[in-house]
PDB file of N, CA and C in Angstrom:
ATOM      1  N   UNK A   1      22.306 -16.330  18.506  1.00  0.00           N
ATOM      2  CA  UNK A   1      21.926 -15.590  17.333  1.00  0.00           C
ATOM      3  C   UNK A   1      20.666 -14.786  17.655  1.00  0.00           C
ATOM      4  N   UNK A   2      20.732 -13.553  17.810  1.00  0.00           N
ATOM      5  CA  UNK A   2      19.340 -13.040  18.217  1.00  0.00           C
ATOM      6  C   UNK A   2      18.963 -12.464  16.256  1.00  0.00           C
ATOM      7  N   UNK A   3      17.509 -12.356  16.675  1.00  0.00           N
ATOM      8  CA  UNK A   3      16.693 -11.851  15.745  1.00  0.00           C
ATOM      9  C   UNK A   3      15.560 -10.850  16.115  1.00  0.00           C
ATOM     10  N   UNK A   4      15.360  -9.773  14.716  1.00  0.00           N
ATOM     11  CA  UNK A   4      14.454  -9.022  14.940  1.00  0.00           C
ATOM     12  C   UNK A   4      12.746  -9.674  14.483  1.00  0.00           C
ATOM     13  N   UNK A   5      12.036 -10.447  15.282  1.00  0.00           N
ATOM     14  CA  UNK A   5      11.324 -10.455  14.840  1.00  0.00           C
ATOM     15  C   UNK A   5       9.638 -10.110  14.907  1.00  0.00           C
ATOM     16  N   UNK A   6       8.979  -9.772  13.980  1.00  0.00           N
ATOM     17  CA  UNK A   6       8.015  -9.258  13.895  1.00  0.00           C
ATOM     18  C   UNK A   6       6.267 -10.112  14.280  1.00  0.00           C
ATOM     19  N   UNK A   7       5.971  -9.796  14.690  1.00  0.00           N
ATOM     20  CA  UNK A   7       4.520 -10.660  14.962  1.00  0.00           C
ATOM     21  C   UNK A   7       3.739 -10.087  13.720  1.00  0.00           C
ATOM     22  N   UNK A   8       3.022 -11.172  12.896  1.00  0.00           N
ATOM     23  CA  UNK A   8       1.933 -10.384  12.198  1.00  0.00           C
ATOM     24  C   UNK A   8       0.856 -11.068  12.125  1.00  0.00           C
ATOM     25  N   UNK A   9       0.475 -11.651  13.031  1.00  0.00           N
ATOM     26  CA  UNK A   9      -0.839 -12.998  14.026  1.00  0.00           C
ATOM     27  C   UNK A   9      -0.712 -14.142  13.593  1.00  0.00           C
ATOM     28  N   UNK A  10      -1.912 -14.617  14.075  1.00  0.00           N
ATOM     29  CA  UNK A  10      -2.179 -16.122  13.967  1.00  0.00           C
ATOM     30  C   UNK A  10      -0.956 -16.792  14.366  1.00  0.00           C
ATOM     31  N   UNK A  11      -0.114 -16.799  14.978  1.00  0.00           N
ATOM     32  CA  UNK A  11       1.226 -17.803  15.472  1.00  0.00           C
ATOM     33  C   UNK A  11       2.436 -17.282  14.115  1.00  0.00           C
ATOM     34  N   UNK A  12       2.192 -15.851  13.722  1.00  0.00           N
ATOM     35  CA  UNK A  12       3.278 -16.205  11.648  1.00  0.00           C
ATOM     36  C   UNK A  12       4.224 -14.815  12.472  1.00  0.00           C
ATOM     37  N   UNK A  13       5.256 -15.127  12.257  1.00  0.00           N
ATOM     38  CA  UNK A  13       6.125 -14.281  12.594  1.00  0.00           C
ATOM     39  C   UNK A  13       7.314 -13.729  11.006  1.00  0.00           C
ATOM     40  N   UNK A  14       7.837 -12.647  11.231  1.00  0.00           N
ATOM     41  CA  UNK A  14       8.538 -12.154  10.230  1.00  0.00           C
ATOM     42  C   UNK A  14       9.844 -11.702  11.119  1.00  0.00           C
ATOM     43  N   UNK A  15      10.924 -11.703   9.894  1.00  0.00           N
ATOM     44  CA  UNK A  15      12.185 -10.993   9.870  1.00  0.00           C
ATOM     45  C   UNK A  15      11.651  -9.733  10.376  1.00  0.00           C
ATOM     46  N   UNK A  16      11.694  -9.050  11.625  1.00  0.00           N
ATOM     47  CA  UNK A  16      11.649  -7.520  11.323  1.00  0.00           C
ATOM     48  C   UNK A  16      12.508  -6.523  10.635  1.00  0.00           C
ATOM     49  N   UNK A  17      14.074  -7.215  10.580  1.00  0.00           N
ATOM     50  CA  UNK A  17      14.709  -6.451   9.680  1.00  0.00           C
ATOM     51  C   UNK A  17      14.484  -6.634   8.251  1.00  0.00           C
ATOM     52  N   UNK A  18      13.964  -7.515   8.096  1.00  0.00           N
ATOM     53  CA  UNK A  18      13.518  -7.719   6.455  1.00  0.00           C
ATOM     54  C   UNK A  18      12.304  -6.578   5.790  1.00  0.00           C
ATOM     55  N   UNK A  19      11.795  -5.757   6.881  1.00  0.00           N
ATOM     56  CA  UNK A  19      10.428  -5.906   6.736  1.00  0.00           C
ATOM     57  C   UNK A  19      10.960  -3.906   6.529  1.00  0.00           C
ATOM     58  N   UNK A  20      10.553  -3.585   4.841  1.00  0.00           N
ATOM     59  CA  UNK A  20      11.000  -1.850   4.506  1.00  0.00           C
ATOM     60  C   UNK A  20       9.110  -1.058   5.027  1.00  0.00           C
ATOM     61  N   UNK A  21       8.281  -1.873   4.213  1.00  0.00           N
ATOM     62  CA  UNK A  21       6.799  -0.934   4.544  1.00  0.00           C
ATOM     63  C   UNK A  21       5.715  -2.388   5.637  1.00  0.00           C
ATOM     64  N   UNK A  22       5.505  -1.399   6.377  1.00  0.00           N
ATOM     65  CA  UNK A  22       3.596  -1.503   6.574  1.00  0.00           C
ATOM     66  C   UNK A  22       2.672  -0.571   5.996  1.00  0.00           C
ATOM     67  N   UNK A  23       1.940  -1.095   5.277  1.00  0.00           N
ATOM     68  CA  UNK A  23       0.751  -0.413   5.264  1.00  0.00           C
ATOM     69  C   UNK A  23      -0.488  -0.948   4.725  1.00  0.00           C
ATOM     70  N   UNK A  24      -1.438   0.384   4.289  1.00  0.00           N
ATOM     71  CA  UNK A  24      -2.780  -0.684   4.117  1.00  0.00           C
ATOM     72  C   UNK A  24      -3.521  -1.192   2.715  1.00  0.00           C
ATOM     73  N   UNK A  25      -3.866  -1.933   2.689  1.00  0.00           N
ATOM     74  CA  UNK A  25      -3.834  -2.270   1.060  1.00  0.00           C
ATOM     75  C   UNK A  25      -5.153  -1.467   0.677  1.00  0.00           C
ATOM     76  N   UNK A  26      -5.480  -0.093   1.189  1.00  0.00           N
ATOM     77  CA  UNK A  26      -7.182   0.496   0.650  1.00  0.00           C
ATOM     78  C   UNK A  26      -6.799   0.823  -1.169  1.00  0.00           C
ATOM     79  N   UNK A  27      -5.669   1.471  -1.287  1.00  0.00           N
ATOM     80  CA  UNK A  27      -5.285   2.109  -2.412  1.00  0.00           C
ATOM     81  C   UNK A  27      -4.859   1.963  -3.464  1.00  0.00           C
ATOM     82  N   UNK A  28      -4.945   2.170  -4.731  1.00  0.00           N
ATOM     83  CA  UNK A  28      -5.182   1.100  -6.156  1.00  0.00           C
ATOM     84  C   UNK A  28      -3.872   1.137  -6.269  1.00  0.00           C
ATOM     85  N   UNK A  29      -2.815   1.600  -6.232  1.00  0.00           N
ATOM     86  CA  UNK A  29      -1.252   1.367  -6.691  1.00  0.00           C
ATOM     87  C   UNK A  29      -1.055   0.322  -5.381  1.00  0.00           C
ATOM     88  N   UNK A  30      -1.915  -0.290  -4.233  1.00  0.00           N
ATOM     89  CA  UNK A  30      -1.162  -1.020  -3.111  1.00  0.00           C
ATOM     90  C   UNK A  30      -1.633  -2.401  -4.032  1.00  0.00           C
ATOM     91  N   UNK A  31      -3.298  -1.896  -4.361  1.00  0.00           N
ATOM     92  CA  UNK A  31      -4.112  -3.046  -4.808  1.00  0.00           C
ATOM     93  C   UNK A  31      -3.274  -3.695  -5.800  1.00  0.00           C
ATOM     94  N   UNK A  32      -2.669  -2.789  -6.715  1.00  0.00           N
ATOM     95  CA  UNK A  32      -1.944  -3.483  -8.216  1.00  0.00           C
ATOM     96  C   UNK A  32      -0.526  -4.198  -7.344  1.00  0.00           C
ATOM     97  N   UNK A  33      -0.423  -3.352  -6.777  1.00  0.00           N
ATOM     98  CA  UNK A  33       0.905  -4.088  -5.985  1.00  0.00           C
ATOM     99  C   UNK A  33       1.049  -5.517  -5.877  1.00  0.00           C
ATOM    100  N   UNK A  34      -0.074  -5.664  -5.196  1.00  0.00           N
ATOM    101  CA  UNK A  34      -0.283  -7.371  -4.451  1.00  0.00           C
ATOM    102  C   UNK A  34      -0.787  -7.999  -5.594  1.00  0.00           C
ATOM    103  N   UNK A  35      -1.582  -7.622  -6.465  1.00  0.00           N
ATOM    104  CA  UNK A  35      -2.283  -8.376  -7.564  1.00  0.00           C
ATOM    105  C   UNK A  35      -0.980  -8.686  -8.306  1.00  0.00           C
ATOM    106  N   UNK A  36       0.100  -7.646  -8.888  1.00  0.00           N
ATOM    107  CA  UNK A  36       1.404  -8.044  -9.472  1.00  0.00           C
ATOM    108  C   UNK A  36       2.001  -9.079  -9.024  1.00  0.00           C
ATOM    109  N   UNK A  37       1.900  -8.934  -7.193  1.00  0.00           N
ATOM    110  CA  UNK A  37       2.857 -10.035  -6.344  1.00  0.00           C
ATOM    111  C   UNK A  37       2.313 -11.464  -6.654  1.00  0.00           C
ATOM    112  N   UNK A  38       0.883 -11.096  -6.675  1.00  0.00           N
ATOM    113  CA  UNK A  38      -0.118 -12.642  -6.818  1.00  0.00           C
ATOM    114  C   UNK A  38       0.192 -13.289  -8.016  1.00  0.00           C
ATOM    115  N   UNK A  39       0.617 -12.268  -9.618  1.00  0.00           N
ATOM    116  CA  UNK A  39       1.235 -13.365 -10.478  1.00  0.00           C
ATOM    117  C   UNK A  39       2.041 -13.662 -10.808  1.00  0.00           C
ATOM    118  N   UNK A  40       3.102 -13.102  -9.866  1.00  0.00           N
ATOM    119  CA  UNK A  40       4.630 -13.316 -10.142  1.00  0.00           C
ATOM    120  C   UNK A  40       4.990 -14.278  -8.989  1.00  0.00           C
ATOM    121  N   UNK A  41       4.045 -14.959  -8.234  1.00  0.00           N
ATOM    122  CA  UNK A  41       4.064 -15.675  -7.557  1.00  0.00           C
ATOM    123  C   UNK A  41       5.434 -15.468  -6.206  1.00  0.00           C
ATOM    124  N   UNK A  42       5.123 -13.967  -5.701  1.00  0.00           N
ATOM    125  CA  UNK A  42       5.629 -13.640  -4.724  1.00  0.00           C
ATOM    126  C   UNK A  42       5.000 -13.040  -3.608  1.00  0.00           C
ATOM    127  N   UNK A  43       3.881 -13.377  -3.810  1.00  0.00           N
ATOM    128  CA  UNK A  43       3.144 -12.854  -2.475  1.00  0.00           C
ATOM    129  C   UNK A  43       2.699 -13.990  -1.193  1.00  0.00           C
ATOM    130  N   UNK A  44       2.518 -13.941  -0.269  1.00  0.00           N
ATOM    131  CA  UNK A  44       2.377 -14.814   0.968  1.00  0.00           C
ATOM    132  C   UNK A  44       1.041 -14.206   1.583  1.00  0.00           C
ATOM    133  N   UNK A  45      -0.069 -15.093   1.444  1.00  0.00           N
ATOM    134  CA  UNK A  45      -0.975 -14.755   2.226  1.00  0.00           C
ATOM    135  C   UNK A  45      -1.577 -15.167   3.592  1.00  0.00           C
ATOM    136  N   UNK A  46      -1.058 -14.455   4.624  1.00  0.00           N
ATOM    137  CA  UNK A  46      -1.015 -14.882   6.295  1.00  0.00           C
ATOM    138  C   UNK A  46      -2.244 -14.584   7.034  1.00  0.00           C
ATOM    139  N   UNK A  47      -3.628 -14.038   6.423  1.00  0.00           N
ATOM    140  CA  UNK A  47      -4.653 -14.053   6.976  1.00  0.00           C
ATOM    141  C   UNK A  47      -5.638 -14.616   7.107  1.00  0.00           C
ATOM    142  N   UNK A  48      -5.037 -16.411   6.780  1.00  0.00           N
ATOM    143  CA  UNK A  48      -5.752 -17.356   7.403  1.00  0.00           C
ATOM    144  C   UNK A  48      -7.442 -17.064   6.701  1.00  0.00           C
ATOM    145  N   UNK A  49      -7.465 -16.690   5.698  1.00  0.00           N
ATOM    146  CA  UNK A  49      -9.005 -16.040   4.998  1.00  0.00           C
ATOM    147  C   UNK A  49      -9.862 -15.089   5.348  1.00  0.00           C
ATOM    148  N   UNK A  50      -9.715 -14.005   6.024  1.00  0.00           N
ATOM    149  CA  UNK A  50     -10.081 -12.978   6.900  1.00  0.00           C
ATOM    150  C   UNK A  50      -9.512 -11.971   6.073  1.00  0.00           C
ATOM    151  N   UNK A  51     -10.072 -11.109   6.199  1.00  0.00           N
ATOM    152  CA  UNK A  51      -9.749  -9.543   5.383  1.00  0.00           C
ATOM    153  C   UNK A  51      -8.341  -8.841   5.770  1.00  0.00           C
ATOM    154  N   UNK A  52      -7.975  -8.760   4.244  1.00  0.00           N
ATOM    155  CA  UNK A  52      -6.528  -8.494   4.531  1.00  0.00           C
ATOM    156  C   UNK A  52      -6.409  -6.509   4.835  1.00  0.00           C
ATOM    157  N   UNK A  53      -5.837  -6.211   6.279  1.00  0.00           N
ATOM    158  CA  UNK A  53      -5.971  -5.334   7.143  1.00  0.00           C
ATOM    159  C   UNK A  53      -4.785  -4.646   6.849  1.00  0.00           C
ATOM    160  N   UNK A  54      -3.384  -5.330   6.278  1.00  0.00           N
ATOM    161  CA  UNK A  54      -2.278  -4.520   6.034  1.00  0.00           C
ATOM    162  C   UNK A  54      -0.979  -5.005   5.398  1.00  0.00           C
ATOM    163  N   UNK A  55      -0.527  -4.722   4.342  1.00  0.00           N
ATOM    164  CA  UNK A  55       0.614  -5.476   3.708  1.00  0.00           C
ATOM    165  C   UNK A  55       1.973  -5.150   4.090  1.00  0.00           C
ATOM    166  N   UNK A  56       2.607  -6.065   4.102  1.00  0.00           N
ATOM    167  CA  UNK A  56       4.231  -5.871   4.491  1.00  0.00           C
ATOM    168  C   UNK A  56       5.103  -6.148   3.243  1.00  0.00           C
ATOM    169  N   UNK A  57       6.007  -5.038   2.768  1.00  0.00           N
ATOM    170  CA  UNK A  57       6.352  -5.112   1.676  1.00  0.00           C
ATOM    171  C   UNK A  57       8.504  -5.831   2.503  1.00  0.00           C
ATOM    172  N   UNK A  58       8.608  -6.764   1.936  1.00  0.00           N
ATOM    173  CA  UNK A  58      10.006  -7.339   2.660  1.00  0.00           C
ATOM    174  C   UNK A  58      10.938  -6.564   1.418  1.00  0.00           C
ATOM    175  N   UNK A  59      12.215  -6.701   1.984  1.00  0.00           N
ATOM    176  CA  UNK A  59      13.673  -5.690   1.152  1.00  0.00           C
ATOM    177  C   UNK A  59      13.520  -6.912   0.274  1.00  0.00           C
ATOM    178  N   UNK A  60      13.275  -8.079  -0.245  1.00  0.00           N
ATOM    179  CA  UNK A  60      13.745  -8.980  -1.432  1.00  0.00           C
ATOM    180  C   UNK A  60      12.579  -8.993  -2.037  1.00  0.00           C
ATOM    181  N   UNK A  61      11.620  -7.677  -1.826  1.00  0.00           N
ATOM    182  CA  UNK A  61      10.741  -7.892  -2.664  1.00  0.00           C
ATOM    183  C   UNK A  61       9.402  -8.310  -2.958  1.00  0.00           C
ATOM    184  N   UNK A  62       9.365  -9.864  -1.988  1.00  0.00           N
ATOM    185  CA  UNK A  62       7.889 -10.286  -1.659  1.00  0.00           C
ATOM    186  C   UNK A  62       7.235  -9.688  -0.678  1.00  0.00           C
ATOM    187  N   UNK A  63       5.708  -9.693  -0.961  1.00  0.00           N
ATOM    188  CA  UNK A  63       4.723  -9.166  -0.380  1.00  0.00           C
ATOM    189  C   UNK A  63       4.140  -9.780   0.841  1.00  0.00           C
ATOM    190  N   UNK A  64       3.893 -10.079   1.936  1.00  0.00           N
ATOM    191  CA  UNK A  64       3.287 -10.320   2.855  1.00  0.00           C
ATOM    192  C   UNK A  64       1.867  -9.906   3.329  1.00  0.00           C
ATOM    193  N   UNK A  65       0.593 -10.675   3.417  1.00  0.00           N
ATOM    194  CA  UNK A  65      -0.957  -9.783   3.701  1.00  0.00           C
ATOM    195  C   UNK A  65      -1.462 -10.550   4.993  1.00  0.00           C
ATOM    196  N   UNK A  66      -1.375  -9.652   6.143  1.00  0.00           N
ATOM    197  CA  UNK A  66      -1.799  -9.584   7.126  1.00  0.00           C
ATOM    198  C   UNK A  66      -3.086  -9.422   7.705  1.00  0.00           C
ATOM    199  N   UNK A  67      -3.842  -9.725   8.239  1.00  0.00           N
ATOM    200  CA  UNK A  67      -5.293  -9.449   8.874  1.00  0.00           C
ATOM    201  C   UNK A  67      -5.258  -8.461  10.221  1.00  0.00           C
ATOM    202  N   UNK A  68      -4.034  -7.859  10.120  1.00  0.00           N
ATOM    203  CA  UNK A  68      -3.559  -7.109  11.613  1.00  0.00           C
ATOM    204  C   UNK A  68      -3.581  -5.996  10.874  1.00  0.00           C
ATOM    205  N   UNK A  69      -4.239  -4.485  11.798  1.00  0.00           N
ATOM    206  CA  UNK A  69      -3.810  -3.618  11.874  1.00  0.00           C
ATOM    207  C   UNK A  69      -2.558  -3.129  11.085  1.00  0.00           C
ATOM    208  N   UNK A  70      -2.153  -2.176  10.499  1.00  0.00           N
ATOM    209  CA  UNK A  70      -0.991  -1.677  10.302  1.00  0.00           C
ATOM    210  C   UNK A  70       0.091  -1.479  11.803  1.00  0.00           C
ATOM    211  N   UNK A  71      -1.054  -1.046  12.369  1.00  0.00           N
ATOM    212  CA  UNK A  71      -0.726   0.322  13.442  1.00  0.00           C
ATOM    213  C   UNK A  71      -0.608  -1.130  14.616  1.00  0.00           C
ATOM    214  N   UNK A  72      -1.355  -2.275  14.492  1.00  0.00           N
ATOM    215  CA  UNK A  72      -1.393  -3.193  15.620  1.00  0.00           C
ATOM    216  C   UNK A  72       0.536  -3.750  14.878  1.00  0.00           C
ATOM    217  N   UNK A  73       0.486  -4.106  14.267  1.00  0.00           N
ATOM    218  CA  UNK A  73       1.611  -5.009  13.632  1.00  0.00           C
ATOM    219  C   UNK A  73       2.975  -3.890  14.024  1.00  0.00           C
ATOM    220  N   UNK A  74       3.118  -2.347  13.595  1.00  0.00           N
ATOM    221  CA  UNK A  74       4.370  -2.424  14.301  1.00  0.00           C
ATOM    222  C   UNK A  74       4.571  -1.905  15.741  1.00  0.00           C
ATOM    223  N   UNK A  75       3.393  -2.276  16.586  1.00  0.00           N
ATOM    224  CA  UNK A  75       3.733  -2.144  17.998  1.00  0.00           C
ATOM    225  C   UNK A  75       4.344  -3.774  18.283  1.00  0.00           C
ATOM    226  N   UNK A  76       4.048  -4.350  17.647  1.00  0.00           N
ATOM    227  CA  UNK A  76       4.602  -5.681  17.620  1.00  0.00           C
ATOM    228  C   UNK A  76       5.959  -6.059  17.516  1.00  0.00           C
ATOM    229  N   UNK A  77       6.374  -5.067  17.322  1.00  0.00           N
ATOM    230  CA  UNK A  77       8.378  -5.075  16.583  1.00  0.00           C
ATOM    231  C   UNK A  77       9.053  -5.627  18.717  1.00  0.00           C
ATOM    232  N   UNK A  78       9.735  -6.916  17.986  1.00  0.00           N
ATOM    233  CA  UNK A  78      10.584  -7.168  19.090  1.00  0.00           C
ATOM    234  C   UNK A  78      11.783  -6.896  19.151  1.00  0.00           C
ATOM    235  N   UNK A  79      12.480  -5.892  19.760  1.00  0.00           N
ATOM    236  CA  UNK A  79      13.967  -5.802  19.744  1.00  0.00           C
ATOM    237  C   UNK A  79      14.689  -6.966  19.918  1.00  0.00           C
ATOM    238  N   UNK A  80      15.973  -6.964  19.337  1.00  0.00           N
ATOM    239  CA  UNK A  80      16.946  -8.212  19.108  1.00  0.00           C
ATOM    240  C   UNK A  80      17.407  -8.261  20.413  1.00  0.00           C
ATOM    241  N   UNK A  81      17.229  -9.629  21.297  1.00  0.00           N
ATOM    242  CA  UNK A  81      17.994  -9.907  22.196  1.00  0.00           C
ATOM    243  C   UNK A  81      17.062 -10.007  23.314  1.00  0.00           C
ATOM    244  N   UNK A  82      15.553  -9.328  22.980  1.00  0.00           N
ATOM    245  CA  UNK A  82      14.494  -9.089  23.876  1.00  0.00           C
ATOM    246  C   UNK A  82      13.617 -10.816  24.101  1.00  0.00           C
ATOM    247  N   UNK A  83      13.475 -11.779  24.772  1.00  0.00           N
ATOM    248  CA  UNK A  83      12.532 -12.544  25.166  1.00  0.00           C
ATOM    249  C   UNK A  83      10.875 -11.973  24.937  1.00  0.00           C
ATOM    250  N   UNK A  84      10.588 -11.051  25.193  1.00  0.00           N
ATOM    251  CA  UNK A  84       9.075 -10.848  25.288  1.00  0.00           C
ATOM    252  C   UNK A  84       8.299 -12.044  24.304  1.00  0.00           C
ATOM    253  N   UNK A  85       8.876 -12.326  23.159  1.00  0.00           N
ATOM    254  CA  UNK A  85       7.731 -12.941  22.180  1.00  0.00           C
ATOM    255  C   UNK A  85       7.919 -13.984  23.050  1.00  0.00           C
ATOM    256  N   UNK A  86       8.725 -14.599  23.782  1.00  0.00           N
ATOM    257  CA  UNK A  86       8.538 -16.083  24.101  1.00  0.00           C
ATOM    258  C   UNK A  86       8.088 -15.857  25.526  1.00  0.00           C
ATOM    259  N   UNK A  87       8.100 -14.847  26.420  1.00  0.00           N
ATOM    260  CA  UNK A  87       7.306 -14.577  27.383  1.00  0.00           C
ATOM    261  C   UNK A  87       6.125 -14.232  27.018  1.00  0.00           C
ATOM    262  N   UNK A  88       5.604 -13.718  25.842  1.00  0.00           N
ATOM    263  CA  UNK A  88       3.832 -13.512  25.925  1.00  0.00           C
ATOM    264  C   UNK A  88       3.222 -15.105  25.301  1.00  0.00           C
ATOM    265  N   UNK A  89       3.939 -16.115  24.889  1.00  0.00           N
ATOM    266  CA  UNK A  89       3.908 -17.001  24.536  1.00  0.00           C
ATOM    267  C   UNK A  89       3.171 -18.228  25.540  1.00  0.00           C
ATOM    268  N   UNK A  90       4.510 -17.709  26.672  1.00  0.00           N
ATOM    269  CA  UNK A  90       4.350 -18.486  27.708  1.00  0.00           C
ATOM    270  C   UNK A  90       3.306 -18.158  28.678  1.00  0.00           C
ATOM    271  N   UNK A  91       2.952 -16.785  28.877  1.00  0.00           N
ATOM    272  CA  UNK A  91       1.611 -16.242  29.528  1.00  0.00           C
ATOM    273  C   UNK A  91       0.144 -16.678  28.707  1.00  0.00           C
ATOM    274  N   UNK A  92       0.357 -17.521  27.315  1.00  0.00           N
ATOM    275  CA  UNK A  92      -0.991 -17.733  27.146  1.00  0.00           C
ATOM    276  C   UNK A  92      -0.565 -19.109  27.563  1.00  0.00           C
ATOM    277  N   UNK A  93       0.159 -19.857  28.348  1.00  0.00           N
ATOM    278  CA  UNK A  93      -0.247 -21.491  28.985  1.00  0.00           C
ATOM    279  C   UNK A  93       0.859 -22.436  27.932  1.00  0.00           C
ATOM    280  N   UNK A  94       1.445 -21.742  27.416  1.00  0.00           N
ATOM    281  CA  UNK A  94       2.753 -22.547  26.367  1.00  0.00           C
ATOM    282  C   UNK A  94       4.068 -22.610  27.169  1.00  0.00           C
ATOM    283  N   UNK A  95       4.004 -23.215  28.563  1.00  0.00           N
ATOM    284  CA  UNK A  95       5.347 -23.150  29.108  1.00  0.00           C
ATOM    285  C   UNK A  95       5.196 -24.488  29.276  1.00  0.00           C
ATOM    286  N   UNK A  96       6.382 -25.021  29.393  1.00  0.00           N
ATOM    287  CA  UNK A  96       7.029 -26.000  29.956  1.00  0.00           C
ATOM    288  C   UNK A  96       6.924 -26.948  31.029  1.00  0.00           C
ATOM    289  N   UNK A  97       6.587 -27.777  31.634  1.00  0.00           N
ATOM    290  CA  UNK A  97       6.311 -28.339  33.382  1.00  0.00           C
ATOM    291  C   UNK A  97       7.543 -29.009  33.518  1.00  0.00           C
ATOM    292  N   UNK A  98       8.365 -28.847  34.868  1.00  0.00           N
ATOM    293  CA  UNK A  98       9.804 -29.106  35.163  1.00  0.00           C
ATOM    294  C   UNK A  98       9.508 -30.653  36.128  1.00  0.00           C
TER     295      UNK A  98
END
């Protein structure tokens, strides 16, 4: 089963096909956005308490708030079928001993 998935730090990964916007929460229709998401109890907050740097709006709707870059998060997009996330994984010392 491959998947598209998205890095958006700290170890939190996303559906990349789930995933319609990045962008940045500076702007009062993004701000009301997430504040809406916050009481309809659909928002997910992934920046570990650090300043939220960029929101990911998913196709079902909920909100996602990132501490990454916009611009860092979709160089992050892993093509389906691609290893890299579990090879940069394994280059920080997360492999296996045989």
């Amino acid at each position: 089963m491959n998947f598209n998935l998205l890095n958006i730090g700290f170890g939190n990964v996303v559906m990349g096909d789930k995933v319609v916007a990045i962008i940045s929460p500076e702007s009062a229709p993004i701000k009301r956005l997430v504040q809406d998401a916050r009481d309809g109890n659909t928002l997910i907050d992934a920046t570990f308490g650090r300043k939220t740097r960029s929101v990911l709006v998913m196709d079902n709707g909920w909100i996602i708030l990132s501490a990454l870059q916009p611009e860092t998060i979709s160089h992050r997009i892993v093509p389906a079928g691609s290893d890299s996330f579990w090879e940069d994984a394994a280059d920080d010392g997360e492999t296996e001993k045989e």
